[in-house]
C-alpha atoms as a PDB file:
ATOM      1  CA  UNK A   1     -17.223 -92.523  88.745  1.00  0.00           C
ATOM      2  CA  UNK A   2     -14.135 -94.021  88.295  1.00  0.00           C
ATOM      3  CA  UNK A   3     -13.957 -96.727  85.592  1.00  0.00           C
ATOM      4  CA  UNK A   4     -11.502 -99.822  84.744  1.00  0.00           C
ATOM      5  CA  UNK A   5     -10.100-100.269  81.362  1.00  0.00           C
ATOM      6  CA  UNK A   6     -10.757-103.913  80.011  1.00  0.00           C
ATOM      7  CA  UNK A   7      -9.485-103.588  76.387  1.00  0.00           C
ATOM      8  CA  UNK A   8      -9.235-101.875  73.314  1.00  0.00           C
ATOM      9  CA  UNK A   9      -9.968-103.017  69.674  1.00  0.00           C
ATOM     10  CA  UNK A  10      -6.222-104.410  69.032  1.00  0.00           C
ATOM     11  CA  UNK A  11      -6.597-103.394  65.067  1.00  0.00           C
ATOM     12  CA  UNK A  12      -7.386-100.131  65.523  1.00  0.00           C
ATOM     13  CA  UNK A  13      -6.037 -97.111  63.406  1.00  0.00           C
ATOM     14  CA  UNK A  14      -5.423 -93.693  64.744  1.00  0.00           C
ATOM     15  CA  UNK A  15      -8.109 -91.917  66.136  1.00  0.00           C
ATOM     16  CA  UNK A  16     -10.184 -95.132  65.891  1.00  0.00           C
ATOM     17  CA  UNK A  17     -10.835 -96.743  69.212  1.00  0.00           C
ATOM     18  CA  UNK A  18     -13.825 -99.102  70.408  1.00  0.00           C
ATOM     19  CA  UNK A  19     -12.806 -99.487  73.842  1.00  0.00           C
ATOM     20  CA  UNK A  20     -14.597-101.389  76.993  1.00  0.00           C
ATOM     21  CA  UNK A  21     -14.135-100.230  80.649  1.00  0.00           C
ATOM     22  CA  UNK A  22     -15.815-101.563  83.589  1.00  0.00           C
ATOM     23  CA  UNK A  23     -17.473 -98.962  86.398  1.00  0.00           C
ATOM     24  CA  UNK A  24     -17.562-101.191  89.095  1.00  0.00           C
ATOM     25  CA  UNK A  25     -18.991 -98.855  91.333  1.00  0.00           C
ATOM     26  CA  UNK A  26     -22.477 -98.895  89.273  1.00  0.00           C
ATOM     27  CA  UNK A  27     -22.109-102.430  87.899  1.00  0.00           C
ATOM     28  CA  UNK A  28     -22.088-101.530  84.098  1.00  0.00           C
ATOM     29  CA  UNK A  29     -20.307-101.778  81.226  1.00  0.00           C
ATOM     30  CA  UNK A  30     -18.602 -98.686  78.970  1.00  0.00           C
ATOM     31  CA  UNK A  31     -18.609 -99.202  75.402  1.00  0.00           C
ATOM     32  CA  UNK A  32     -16.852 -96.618  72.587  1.00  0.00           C
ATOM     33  CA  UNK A  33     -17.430 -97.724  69.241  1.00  0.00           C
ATOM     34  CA  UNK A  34     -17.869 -96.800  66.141  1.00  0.00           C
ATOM     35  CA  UNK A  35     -21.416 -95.277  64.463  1.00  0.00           C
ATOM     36  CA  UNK A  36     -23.171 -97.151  61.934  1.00  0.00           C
ATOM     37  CA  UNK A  37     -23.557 -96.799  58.372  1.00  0.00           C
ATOM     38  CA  UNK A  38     -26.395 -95.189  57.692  1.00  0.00           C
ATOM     39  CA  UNK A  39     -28.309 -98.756  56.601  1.00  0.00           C
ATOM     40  CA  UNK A  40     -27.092-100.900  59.340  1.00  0.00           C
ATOM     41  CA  UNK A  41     -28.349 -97.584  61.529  1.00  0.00           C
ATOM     42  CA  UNK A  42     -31.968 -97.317  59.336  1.00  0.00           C
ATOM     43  CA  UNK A  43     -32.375-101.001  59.933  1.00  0.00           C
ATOM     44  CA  UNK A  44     -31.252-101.057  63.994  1.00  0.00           C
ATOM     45  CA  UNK A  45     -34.112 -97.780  64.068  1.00  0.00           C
ATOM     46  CA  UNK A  46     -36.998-100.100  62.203  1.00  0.00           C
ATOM     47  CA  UNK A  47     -36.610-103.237  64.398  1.00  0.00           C
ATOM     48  CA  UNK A  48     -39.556-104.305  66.907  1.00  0.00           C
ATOM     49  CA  UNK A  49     -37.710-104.799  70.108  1.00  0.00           C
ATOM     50  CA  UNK A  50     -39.770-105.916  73.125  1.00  0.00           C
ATOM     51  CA  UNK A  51     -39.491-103.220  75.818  1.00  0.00           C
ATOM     52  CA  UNK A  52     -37.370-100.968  73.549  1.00  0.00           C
ATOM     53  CA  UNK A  53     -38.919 -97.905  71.779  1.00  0.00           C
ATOM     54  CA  UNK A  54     -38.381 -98.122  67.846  1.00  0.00           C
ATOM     55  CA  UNK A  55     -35.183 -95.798  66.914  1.00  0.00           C
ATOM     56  CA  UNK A  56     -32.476 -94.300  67.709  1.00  0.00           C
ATOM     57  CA  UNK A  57     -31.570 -91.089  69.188  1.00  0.00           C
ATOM     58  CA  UNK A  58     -29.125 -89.256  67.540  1.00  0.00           C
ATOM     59  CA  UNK A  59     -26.825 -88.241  70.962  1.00  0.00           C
ATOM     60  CA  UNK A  60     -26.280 -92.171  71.398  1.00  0.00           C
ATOM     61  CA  UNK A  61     -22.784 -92.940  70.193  1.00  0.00           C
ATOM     62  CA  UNK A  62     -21.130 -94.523  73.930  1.00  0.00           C
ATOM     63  CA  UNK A  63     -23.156 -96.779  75.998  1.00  0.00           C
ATOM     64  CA  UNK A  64     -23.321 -98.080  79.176  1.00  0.00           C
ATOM     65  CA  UNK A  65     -25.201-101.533  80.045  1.00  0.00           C
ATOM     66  CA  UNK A  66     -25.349-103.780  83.352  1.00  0.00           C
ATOM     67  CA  UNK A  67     -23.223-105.888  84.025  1.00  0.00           C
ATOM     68  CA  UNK A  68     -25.517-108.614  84.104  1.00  0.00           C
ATOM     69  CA  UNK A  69     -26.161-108.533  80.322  1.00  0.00           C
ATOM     70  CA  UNK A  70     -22.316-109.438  80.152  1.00  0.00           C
ATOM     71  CA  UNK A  71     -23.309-112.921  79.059  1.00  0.00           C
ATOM     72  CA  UNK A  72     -25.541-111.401  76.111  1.00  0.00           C
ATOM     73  CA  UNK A  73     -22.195-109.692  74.993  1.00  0.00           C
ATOM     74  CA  UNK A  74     -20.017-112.688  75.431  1.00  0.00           C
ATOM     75  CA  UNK A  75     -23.110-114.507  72.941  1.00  0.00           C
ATOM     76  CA  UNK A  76     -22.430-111.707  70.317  1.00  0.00           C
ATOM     77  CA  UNK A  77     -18.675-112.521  70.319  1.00  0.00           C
ATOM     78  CA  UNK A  78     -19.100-115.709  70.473  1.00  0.00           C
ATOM     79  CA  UNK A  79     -21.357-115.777  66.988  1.00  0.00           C
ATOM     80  CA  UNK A  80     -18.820-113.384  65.459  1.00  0.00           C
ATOM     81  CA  UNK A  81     -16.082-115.926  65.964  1.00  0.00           C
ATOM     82  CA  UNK A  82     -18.398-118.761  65.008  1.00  0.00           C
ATOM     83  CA  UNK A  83     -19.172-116.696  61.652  1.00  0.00           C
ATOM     84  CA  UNK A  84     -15.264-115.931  61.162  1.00  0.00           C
ATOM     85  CA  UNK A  85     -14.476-119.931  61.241  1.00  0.00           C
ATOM     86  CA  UNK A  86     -17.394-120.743  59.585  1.00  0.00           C
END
């Protein structure tokens, strides 16, 4: 595996670091980020999610998704930003 750094949260402190690389040669994403409080986590582990069992395993903390859901990440930014102006 050899992956691609994209970027790094440009606010983070030291020792903090959500970070996104890019492993081409499997067409998916790498994400490092932070954990959840625990009710943004109780709340994520309750939802209904079509194809997705309800909760989360504790050993999930870096993930990696397919490329193609890039445009589902871009969507997320883009209604962070939206909320940030808003």
């Amino acid at each position: 595996m050899s992956l691609r750094f994209i970027g790094i949260d440009p606010n983070s402190g030291q020792g903090e670091s959500p970070t996104v690389w890019v492993d081409e040669g499997r067409g998916e994403l790498v994400i490092q980020g932070w954990k959840p409080d625990t009710s943004t986590e109780a709340e994520c582990a309750s939802l209904e999610t079509p194809g997705h069992a309800i909760g989360i395993p504790a050993h999930e903390q870096v993930v990696r998704v397919p490329a193609r859901m890039a445009g589902i990440l871009r969507e997320a930014c883009d209604v962070l930003e939206r909320a940030k102006l808003g």
